[in-house]
PDB file of N, CA and C in Angstrom:
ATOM      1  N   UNK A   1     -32.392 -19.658  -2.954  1.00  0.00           N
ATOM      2  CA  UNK A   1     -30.983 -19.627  -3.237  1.00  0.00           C
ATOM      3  C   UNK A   1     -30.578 -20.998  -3.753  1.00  0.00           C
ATOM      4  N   UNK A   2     -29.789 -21.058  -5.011  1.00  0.00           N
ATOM      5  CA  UNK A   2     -29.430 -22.295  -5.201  1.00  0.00           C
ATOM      6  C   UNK A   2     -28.364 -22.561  -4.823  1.00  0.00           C
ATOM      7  N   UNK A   3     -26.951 -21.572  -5.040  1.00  0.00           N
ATOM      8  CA  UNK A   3     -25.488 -21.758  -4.728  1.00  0.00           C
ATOM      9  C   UNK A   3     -24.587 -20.789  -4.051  1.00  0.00           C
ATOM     10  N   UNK A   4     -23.731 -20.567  -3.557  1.00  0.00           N
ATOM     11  CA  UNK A   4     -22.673 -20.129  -3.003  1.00  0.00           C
ATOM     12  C   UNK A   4     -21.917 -20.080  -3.306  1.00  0.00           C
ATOM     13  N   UNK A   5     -20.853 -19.119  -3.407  1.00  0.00           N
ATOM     14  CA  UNK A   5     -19.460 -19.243  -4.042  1.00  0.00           C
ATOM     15  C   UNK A   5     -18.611 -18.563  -3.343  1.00  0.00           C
ATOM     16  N   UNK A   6     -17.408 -18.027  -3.583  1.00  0.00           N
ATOM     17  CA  UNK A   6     -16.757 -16.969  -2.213  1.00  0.00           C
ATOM     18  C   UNK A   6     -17.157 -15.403  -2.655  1.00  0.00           C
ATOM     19  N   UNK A   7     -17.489 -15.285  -3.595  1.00  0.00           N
ATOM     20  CA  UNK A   7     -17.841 -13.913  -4.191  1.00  0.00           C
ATOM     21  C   UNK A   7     -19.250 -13.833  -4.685  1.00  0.00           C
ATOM     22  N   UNK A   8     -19.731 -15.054  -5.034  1.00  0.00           N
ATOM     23  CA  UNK A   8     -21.567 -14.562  -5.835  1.00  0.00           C
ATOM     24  C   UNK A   8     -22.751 -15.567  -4.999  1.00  0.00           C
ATOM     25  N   UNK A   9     -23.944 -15.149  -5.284  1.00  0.00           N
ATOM     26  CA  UNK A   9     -24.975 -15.751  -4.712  1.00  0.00           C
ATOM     27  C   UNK A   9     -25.663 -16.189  -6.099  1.00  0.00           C
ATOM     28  N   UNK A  10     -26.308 -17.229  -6.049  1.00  0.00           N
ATOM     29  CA  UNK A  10     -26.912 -17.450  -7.068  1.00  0.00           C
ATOM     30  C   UNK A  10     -28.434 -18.153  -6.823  1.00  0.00           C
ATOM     31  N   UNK A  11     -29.232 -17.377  -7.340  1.00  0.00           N
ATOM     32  CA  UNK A  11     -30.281 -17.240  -7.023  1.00  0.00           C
ATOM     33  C   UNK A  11     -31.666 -17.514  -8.384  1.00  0.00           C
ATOM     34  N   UNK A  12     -32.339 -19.282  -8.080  1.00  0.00           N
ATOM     35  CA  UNK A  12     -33.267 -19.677  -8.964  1.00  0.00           C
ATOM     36  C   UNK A  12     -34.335 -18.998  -8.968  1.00  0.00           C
ATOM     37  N   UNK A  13     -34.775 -18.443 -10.234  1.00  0.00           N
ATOM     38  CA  UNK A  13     -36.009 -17.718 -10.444  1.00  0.00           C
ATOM     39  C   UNK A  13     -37.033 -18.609 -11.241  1.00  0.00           C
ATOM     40  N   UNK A  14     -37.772 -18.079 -12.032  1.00  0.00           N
ATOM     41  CA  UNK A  14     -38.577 -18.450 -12.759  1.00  0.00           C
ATOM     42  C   UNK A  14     -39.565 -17.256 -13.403  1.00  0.00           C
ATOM     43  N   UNK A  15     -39.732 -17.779 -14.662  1.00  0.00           N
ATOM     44  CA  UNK A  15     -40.011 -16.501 -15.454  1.00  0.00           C
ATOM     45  C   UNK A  15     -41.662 -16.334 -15.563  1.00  0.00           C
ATOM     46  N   UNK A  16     -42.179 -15.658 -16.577  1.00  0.00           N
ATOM     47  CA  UNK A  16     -43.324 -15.380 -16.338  1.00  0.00           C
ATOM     48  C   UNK A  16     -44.399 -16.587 -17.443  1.00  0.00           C
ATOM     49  N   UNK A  17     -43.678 -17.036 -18.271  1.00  0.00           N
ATOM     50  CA  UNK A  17     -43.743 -18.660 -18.285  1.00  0.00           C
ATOM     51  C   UNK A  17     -43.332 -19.673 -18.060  1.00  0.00           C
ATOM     52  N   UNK A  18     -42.717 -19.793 -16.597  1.00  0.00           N
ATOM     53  CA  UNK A  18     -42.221 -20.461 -16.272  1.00  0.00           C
ATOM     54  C   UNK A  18     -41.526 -20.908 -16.411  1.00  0.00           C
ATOM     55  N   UNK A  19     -40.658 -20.467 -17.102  1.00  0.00           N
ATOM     56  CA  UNK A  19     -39.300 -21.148 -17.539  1.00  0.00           C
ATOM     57  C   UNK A  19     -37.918 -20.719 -16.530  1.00  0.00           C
ATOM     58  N   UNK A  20     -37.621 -21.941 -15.973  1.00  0.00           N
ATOM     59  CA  UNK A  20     -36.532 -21.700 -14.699  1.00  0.00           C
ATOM     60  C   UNK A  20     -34.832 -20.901 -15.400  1.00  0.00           C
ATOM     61  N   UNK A  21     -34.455 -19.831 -14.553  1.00  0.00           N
ATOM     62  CA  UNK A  21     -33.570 -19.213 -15.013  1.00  0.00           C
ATOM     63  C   UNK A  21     -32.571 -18.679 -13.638  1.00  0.00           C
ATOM     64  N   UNK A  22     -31.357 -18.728 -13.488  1.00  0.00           N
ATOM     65  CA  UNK A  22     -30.779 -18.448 -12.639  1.00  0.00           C
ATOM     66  C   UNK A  22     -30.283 -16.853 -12.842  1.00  0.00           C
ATOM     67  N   UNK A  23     -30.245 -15.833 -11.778  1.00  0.00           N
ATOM     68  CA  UNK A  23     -29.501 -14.655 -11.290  1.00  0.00           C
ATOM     69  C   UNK A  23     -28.104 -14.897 -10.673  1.00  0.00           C
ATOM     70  N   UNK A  24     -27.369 -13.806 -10.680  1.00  0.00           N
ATOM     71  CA  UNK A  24     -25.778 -13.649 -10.042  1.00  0.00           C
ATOM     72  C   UNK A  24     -26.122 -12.707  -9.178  1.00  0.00           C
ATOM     73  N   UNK A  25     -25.905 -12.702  -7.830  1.00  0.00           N
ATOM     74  CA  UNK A  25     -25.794 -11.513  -7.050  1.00  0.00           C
ATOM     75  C   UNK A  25     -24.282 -11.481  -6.605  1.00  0.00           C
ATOM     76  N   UNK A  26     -23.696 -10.041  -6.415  1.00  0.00           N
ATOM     77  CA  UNK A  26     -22.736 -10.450  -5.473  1.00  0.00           C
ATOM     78  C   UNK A  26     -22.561 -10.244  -3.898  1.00  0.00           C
ATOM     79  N   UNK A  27     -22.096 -10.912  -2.902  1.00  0.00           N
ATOM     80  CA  UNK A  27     -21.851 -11.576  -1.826  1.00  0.00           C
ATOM     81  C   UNK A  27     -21.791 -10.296  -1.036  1.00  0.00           C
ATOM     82  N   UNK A  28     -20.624  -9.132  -1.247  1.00  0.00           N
ATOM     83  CA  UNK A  28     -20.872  -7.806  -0.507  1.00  0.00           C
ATOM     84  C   UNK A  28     -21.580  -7.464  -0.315  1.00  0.00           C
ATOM     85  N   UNK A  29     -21.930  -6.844  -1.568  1.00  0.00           N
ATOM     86  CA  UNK A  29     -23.554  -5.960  -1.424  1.00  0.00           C
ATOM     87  C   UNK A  29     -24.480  -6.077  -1.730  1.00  0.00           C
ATOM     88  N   UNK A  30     -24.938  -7.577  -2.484  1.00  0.00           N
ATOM     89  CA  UNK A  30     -26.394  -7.448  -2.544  1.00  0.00           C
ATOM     90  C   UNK A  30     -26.736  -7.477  -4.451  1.00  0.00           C
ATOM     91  N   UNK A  31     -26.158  -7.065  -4.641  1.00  0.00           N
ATOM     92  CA  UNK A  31     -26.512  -6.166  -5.745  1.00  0.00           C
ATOM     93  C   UNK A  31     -26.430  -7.293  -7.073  1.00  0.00           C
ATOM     94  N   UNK A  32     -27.476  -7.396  -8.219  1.00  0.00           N
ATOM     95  CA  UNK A  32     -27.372  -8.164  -8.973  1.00  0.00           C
ATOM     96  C   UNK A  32     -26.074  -7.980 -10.135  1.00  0.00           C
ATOM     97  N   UNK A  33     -25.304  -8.946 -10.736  1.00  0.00           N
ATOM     98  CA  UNK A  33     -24.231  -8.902 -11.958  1.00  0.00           C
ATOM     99  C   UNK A  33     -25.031  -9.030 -12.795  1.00  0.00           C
ATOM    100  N   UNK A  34     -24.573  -8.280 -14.084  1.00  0.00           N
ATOM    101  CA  UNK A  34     -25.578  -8.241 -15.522  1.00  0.00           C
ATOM    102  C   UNK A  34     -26.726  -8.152 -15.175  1.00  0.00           C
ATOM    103  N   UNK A  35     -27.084  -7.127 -16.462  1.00  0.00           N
ATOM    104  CA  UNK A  35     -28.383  -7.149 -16.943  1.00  0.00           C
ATOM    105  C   UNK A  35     -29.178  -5.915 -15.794  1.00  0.00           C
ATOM    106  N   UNK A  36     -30.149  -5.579 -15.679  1.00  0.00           N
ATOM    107  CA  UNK A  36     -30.107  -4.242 -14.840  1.00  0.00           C
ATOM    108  C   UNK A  36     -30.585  -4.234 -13.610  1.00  0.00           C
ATOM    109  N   UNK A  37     -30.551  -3.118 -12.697  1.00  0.00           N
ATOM    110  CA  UNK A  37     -30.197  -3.097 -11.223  1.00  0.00           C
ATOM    111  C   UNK A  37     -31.584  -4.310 -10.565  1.00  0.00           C
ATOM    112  N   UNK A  38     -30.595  -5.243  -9.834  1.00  0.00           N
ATOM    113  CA  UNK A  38     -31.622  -5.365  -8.646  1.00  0.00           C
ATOM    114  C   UNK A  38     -30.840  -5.997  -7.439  1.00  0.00           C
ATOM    115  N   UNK A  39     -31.085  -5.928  -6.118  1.00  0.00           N
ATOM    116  CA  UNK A  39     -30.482  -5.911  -5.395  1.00  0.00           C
ATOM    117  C   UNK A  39     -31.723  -6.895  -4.180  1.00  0.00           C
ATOM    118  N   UNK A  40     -30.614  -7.962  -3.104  1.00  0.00           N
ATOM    119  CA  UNK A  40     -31.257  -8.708  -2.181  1.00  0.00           C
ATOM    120  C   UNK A  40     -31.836  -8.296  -1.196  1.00  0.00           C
ATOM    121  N   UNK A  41     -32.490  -8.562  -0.518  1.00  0.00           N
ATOM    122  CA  UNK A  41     -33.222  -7.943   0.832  1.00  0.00           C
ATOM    123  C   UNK A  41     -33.334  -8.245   1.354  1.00  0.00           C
ATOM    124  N   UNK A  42     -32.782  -7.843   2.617  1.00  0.00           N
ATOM    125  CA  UNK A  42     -32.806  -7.893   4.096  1.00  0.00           C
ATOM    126  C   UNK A  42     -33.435  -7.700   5.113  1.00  0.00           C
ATOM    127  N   UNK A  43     -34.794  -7.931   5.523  1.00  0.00           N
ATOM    128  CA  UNK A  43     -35.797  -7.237   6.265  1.00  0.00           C
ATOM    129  C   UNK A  43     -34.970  -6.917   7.161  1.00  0.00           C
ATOM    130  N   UNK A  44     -35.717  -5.624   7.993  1.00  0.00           N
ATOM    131  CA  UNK A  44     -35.269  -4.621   8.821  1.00  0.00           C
ATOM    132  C   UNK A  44     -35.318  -5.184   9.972  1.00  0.00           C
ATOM    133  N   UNK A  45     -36.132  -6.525  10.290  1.00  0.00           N
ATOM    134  CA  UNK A  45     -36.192  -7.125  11.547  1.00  0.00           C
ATOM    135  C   UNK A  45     -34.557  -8.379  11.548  1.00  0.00           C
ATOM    136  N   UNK A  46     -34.251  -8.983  10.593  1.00  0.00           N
ATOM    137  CA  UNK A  46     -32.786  -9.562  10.579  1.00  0.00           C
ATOM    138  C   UNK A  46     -31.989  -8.602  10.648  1.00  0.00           C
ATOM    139  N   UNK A  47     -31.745  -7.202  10.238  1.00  0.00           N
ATOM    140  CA  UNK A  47     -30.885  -6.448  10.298  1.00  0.00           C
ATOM    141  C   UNK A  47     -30.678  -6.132  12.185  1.00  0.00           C
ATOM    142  N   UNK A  48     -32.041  -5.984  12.528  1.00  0.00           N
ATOM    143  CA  UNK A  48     -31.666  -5.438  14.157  1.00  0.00           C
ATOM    144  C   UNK A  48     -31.160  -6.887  14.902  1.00  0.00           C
ATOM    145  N   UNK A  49     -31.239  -7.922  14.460  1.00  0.00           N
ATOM    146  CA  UNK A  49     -31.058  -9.389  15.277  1.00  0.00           C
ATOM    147  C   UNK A  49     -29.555  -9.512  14.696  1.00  0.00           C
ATOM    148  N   UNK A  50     -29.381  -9.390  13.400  1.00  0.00           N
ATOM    149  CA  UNK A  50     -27.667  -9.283  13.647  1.00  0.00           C
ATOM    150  C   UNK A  50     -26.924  -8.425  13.889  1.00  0.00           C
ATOM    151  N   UNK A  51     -27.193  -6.674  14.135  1.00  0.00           N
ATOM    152  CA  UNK A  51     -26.869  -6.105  14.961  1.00  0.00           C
ATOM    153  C   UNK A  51     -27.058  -6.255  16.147  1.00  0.00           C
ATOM    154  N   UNK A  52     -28.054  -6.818  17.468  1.00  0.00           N
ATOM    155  CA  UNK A  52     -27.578  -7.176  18.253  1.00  0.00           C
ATOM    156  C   UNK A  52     -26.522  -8.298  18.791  1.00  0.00           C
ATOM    157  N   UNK A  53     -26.631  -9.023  17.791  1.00  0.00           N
ATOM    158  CA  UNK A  53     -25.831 -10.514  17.767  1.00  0.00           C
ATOM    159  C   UNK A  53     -24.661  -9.814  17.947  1.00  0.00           C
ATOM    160  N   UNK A  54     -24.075  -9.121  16.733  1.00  0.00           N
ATOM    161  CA  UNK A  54     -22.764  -8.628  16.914  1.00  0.00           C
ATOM    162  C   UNK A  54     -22.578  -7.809  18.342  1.00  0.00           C
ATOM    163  N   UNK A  55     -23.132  -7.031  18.567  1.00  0.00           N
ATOM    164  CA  UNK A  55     -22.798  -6.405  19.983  1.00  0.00           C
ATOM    165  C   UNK A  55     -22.642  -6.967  21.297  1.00  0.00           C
ATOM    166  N   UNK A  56     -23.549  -8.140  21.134  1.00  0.00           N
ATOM    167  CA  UNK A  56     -23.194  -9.126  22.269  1.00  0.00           C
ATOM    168  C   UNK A  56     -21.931 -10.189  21.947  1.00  0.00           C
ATOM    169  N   UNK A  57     -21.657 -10.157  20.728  1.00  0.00           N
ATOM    170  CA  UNK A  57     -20.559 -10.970  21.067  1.00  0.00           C
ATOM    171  C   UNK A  57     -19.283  -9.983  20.807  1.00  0.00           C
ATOM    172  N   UNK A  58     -19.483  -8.791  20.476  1.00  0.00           N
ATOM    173  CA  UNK A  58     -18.318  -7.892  21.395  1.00  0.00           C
ATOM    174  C   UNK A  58     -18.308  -7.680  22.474  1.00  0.00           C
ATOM    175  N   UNK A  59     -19.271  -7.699  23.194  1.00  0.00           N
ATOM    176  CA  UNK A  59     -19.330  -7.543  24.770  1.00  0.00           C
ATOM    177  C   UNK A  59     -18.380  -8.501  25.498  1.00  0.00           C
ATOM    178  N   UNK A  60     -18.681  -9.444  24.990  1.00  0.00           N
ATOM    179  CA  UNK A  60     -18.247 -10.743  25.370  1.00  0.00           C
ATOM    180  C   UNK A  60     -16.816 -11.041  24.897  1.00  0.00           C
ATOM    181  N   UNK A  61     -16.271 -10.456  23.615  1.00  0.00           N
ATOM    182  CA  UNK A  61     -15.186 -10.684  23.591  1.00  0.00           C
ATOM    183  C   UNK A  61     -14.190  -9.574  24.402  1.00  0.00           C
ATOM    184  N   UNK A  62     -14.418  -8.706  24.357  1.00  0.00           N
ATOM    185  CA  UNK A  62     -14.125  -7.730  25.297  1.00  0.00           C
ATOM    186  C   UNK A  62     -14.072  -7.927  26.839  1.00  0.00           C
ATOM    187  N   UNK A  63     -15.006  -8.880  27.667  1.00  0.00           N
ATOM    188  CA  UNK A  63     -15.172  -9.234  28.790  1.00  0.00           C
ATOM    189  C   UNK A  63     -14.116 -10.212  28.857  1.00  0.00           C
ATOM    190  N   UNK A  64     -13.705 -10.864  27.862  1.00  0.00           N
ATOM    191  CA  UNK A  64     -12.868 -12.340  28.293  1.00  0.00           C
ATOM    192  C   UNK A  64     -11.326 -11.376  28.028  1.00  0.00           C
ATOM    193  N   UNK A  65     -11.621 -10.188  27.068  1.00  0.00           N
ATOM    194  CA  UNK A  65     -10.076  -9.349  26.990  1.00  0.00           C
ATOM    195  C   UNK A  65      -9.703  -9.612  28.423  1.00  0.00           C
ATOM    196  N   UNK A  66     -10.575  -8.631  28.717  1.00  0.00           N
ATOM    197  CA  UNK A  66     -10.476  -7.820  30.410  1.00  0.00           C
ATOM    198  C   UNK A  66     -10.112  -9.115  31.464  1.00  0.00           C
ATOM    199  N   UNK A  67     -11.057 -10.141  31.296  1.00  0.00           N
ATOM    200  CA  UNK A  67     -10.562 -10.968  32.526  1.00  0.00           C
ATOM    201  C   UNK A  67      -9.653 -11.363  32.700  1.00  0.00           C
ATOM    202  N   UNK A  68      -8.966 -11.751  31.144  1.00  0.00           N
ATOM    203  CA  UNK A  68      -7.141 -12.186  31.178  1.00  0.00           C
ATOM    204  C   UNK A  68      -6.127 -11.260  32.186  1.00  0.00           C
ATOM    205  N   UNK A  69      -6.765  -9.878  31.770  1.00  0.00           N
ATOM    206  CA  UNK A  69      -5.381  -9.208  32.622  1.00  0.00           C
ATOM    207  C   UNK A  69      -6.787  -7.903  33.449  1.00  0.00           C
ATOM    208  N   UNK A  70      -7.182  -7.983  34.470  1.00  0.00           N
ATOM    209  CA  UNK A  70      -7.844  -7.654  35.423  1.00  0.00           C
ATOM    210  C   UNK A  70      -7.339  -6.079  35.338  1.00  0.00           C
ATOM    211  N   UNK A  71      -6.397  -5.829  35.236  1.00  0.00           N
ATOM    212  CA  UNK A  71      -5.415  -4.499  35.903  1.00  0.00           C
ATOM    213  C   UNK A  71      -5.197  -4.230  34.219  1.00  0.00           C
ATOM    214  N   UNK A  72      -6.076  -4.011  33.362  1.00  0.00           N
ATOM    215  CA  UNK A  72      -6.034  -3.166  31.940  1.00  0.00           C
ATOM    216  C   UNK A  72      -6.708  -2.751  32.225  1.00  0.00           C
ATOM    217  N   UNK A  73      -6.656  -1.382  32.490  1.00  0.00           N
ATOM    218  CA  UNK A  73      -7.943  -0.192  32.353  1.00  0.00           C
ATOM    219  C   UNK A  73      -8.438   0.094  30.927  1.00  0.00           C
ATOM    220  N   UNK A  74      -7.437  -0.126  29.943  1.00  0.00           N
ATOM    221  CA  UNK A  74      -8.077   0.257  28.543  1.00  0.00           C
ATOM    222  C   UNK A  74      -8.784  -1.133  28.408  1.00  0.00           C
ATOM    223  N   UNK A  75      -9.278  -2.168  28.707  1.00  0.00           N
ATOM    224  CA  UNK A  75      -9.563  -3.555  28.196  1.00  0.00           C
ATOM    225  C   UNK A  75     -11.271  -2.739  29.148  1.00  0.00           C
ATOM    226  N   UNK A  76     -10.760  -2.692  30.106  1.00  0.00           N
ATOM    227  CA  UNK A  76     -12.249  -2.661  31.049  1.00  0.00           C
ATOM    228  C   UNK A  76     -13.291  -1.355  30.735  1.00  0.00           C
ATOM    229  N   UNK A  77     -11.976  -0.308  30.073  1.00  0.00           N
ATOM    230  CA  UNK A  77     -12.781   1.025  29.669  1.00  0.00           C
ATOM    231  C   UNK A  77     -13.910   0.524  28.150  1.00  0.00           C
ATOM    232  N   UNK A  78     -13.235  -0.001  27.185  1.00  0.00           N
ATOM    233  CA  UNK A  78     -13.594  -0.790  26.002  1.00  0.00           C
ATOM    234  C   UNK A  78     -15.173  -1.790  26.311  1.00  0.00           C
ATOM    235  N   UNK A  79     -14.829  -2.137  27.515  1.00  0.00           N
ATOM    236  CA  UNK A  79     -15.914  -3.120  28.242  1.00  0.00           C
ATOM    237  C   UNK A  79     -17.298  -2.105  28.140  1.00  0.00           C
ATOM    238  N   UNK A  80     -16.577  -1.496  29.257  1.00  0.00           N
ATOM    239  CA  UNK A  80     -17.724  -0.409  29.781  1.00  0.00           C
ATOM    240  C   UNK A  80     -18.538   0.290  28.684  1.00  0.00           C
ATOM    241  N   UNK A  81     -17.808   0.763  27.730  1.00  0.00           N
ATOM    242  CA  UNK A  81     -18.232   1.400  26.477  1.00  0.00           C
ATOM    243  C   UNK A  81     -19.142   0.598  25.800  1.00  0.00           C
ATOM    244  N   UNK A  82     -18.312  -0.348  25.267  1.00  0.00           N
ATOM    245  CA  UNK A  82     -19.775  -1.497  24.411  1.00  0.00           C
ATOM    246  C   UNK A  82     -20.843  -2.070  25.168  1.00  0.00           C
ATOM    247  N   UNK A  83     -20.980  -1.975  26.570  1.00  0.00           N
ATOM    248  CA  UNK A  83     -22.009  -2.229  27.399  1.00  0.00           C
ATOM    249  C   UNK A  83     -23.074  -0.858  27.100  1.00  0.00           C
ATOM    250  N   UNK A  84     -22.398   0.417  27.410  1.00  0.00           N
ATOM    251  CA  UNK A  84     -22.867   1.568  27.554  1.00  0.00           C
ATOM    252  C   UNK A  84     -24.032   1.717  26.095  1.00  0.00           C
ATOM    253  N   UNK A  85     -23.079   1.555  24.887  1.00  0.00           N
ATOM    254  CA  UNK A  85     -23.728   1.698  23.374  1.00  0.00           C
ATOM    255  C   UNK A  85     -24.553   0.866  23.392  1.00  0.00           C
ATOM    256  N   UNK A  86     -24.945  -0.704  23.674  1.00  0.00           N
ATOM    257  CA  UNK A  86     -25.861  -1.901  23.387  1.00  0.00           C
ATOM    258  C   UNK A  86     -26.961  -1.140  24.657  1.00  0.00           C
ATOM    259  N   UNK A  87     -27.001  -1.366  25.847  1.00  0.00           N
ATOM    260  CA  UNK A  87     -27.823  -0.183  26.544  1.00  0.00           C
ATOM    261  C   UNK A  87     -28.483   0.936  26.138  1.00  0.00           C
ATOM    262  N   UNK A  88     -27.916   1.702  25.274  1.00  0.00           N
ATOM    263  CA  UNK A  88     -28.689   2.831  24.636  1.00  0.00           C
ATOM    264  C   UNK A  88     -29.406   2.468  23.301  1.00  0.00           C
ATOM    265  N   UNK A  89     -28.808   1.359  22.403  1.00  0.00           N
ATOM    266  CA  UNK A  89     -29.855   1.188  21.415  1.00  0.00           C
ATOM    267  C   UNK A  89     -31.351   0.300  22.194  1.00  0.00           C
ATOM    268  N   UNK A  90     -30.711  -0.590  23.019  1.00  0.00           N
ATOM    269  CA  UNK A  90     -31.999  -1.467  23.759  1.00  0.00           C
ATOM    270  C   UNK A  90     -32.955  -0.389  24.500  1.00  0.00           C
ATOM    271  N   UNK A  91     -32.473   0.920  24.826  1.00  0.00           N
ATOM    272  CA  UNK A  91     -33.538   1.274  25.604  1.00  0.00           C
ATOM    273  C   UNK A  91     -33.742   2.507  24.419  1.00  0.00           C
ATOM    274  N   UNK A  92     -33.232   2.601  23.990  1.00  0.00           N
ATOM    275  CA  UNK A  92     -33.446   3.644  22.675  1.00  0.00           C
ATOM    276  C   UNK A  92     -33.611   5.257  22.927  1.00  0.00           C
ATOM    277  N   UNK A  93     -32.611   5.497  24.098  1.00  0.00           N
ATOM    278  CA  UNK A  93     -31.858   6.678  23.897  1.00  0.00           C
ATOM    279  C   UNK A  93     -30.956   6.825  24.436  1.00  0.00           C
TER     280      UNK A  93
END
């Protein structure tokens, strides 16, 4: 990767004589601007590490909901739930 922007990735290649040439991806999805389809990749092992990432830090934001006001049943039900879902992908059913 060479650059960043708020919308594109830009990404140094090099050709098949070597001649250095930059790509546009964009930032959503992956997906290359101009010229024809190619798209970034994500191994399937970063995909499950930032899906758990995210679930634990809903857990967690959800836990600090709940502790503010003890006596929210919807804060603690919300709790219980995203505990319940991260539990079933970790044990995988």
């Amino acid at each position: 990767m060479v650059r960043l922007t708020g919308s594109e990735i830009f990404v140094r290649c090099t050709s098949s004589d070597g001649v250095p040439y930059q790509e546009r991806y964009g930032r959503r999805d992956g997906v290359r601007l101009g010229g024809g389809r190619a798209e970034l990749v994500k191994p399937e092992l970063q995909n499950a590490v930032l899906r758990e990432e995210q679930s634990v830090r809903r857990i967690d934001a959800l836990f600090r909901r709940w502790k503010r006001d003890r006596d929210d049943l919807d804060a603690l039900r919300s709790l219980r739930d995203a505990i319940s879902d991260y539990l079933q992908d970790r044990v995988g059913g």
